[in-house]
C-alpha atoms as a PDB file:
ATOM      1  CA  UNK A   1      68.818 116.324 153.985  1.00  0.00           C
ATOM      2  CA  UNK A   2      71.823 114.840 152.038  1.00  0.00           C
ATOM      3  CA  UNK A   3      74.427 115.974 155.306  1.00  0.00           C
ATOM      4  CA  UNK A   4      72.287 113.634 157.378  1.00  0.00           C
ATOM      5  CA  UNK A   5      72.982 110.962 155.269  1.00  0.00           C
ATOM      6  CA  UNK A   6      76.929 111.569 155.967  1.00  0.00           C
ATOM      7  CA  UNK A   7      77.026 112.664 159.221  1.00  0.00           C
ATOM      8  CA  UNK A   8      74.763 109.588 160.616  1.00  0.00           C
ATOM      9  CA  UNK A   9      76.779 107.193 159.776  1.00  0.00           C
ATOM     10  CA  UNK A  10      79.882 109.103 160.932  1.00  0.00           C
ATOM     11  CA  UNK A  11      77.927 109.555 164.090  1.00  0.00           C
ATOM     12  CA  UNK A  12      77.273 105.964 164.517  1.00  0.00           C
ATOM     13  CA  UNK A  13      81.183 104.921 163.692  1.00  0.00           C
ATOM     14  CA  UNK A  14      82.486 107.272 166.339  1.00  0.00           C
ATOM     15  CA  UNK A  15      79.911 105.792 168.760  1.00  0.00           C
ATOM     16  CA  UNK A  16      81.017 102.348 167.998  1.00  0.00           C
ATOM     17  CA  UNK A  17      84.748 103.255 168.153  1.00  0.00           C
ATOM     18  CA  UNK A  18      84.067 105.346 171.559  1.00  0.00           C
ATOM     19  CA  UNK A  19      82.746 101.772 172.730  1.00  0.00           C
ATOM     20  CA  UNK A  20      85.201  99.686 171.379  1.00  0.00           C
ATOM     21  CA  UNK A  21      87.943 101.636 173.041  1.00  0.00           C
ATOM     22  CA  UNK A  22      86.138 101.586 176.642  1.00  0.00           C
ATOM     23  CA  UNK A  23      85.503  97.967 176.481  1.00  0.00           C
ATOM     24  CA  UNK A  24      89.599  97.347 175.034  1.00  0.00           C
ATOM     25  CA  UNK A  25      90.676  99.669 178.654  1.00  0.00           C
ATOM     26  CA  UNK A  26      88.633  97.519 180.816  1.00  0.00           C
ATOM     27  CA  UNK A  27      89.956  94.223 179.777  1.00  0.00           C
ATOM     28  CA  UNK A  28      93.543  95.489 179.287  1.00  0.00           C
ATOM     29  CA  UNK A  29      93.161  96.636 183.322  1.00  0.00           C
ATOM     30  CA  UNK A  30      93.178 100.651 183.189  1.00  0.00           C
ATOM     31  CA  UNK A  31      90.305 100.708 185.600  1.00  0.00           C
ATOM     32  CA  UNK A  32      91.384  98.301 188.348  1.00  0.00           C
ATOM     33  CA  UNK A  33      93.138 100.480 191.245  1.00  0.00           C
ATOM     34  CA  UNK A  34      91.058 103.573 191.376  1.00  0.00           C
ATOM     35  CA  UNK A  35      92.286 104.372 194.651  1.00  0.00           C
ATOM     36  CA  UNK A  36      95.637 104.456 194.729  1.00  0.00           C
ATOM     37  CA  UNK A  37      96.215 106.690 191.462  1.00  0.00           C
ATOM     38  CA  UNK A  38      94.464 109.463 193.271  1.00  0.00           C
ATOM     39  CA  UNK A  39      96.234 108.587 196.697  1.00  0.00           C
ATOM     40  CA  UNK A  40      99.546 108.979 194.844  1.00  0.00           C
ATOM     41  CA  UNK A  41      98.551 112.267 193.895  1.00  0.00           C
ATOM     42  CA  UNK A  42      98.191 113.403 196.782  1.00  0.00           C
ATOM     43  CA  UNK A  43     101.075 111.704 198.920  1.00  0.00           C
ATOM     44  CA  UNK A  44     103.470 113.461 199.732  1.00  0.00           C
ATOM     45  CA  UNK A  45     106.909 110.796 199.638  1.00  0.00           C
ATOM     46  CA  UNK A  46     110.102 111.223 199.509  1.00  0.00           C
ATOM     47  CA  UNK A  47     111.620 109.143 196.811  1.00  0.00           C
ATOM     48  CA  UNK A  48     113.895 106.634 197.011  1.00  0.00           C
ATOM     49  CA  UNK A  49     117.509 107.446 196.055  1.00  0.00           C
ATOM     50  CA  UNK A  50     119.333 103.700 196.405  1.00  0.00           C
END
């Protein structure tokens, strides 16, 4: 009984900090061009060599 009363709130501050860090990538931008990270992958380009 007295590890639940550790690991609960752990549990709950890892949750929070999970969040925290999804919400900070959305408004910093990391999800906005889905498609064209996974088109690059697969493209097959030469690169440029100016």
């Amino acid at each position: 009984m007295s590890a639940l009363l550790f690991l609960i709130p752990v549990a709950l501050f890892m949750g929070a900090l999970g969040l925290v860090a999804f919400l900070w990538s959305l408004k910093s931008g990391q999800f906005d061009d889905l498609e064209g990270a996974a088109e690059r992958g697969l493209l097959d380009e030469p690169a440029d060599d100016d």
